[in-house]
C-alpha atoms as a PDB file:
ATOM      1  CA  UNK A   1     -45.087 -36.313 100.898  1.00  0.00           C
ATOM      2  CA  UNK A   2     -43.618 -34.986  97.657  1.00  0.00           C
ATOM      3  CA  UNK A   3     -43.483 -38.571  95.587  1.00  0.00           C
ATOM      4  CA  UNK A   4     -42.486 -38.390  91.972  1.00  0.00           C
ATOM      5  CA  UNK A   5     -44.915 -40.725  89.673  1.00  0.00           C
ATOM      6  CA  UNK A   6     -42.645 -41.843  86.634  1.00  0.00           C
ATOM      7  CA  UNK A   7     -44.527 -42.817  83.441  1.00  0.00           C
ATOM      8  CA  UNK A   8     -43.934 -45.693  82.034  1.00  0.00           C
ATOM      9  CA  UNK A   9     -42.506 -45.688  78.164  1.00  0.00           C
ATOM     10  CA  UNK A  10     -43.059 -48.518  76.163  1.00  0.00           C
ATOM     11  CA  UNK A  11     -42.086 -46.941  73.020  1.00  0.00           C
ATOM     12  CA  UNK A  12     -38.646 -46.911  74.356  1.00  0.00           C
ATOM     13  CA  UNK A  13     -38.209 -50.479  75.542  1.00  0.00           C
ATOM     14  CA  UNK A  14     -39.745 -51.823  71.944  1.00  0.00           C
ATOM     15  CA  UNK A  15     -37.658 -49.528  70.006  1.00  0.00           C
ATOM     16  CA  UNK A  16     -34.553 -50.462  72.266  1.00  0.00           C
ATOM     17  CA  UNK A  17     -35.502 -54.340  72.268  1.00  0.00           C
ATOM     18  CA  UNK A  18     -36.145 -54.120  67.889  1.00  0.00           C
ATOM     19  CA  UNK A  19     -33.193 -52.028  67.354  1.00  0.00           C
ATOM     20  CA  UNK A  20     -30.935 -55.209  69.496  1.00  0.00           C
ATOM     21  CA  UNK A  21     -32.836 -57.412  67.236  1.00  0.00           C
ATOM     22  CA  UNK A  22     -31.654 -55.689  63.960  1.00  0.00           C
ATOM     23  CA  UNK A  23     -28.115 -54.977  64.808  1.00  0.00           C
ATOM     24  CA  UNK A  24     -27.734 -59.202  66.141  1.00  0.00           C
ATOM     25  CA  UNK A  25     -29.844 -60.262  62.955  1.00  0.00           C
ATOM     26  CA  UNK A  26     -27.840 -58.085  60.538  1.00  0.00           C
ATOM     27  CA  UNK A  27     -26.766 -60.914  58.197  1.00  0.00           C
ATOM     28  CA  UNK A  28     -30.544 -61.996  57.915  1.00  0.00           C
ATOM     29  CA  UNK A  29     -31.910 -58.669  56.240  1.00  0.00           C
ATOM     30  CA  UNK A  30     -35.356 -59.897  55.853  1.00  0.00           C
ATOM     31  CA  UNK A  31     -35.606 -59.573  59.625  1.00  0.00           C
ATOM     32  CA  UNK A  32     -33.162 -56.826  60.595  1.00  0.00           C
ATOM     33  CA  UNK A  33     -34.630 -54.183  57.805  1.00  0.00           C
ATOM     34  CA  UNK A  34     -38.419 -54.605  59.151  1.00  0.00           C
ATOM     35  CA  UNK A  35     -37.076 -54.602  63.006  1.00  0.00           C
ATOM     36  CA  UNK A  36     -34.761 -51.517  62.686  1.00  0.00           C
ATOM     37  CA  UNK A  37     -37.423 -49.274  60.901  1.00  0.00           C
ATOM     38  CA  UNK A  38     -39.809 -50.451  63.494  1.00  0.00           C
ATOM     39  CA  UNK A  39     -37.486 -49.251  65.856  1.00  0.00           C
ATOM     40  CA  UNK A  40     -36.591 -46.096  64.368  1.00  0.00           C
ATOM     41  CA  UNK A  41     -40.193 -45.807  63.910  1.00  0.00           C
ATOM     42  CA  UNK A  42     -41.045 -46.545  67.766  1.00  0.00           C
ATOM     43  CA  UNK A  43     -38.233 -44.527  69.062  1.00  0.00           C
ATOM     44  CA  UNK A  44     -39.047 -41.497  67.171  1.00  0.00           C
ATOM     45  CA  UNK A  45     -42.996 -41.399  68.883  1.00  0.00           C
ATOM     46  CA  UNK A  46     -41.248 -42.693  72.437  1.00  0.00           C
ATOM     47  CA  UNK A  47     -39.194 -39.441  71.961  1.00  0.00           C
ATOM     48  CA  UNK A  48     -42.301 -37.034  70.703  1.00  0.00           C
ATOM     49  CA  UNK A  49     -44.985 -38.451  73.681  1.00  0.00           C
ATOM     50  CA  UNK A  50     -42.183 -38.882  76.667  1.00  0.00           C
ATOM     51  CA  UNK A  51     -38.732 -37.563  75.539  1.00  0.00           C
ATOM     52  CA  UNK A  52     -37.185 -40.662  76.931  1.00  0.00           C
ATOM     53  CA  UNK A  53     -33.273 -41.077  75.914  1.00  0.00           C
ATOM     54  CA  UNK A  54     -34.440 -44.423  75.944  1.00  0.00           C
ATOM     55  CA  UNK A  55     -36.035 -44.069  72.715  1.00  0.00           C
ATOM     56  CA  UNK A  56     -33.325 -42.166  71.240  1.00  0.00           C
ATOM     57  CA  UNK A  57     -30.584 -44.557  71.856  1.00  0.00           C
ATOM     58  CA  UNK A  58     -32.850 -47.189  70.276  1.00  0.00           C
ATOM     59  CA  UNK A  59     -33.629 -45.032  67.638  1.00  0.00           C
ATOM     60  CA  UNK A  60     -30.144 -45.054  66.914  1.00  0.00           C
ATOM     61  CA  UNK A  61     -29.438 -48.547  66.872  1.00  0.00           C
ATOM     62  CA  UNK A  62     -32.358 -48.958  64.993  1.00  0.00           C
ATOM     63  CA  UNK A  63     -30.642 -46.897  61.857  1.00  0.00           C
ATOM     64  CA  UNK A  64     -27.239 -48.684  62.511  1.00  0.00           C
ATOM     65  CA  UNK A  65     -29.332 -52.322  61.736  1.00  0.00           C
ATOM     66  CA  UNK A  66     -30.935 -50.603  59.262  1.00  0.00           C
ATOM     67  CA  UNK A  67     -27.667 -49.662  58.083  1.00  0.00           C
ATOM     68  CA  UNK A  68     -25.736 -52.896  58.273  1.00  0.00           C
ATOM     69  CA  UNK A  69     -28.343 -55.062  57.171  1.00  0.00           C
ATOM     70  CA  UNK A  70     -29.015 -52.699  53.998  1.00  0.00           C
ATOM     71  CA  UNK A  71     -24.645 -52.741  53.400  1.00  0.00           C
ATOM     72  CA  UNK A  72     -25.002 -56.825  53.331  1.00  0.00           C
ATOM     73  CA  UNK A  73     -28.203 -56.263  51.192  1.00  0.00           C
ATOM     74  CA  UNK A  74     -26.102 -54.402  48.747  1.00  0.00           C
ATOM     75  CA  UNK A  75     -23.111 -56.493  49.073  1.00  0.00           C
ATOM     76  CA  UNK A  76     -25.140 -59.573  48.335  1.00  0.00           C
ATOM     77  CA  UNK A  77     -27.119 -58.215  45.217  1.00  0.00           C
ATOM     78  CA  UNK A  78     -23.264 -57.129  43.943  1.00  0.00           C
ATOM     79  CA  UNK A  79     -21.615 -60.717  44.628  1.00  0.00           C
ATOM     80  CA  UNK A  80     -25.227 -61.978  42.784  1.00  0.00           C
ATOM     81  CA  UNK A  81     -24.585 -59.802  40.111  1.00  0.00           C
ATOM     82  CA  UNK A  82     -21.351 -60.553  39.168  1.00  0.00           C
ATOM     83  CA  UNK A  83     -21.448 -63.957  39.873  1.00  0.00           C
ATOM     84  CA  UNK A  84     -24.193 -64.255  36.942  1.00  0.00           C
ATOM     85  CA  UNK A  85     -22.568 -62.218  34.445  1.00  0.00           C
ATOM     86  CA  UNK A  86     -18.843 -64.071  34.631  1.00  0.00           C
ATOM     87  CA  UNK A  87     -21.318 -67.118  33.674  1.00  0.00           C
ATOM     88  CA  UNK A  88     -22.968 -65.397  30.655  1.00  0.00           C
ATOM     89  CA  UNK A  89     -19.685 -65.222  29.018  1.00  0.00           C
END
């Protein structure tokens, strides 16, 4: 009997479960900055050690929290910003 053996990846399934965590946590950026680099971080050695496409889909939703959460970041520091100097006038 010719039975395939299919490794398991857990790279993939914590970089696909972090990068879901940083997308839905966007708006909290102290959680969804740590948990999409994380997941770029496990996705990228998921993809290296088992070329899963696993890993590279949560690789990529790992940069698009990364990406959201660091555009509210911004957006946040701005409205900060300019909400202290219309007060210093």
């Amino acid at each position: 009997m010719d039975t395939k053996i299919k490794k398991k990846n857990p790279y993939s399934v914590v970089a696909f479960t972090l990068g879901i965590i940083s997308i839905f946590s966007a708006v909290y950026y102290y959680t969804s900055l740590p948990a999409g680099i994380m997941a770029i971080i496990f996705g990228n050695k998921g993809r290296k050690m088992y070329n899963s496409k696993v890993s590279l889909i949560g690789m990529i939703i790992g940069i698009i929290g990364v990406i959201l959460a660091s555009l509210i970041l911004v957006y946040l520091i701005q409205a900060f910003i300019s909400k202290a100097s219309s007060n210093f006038f």
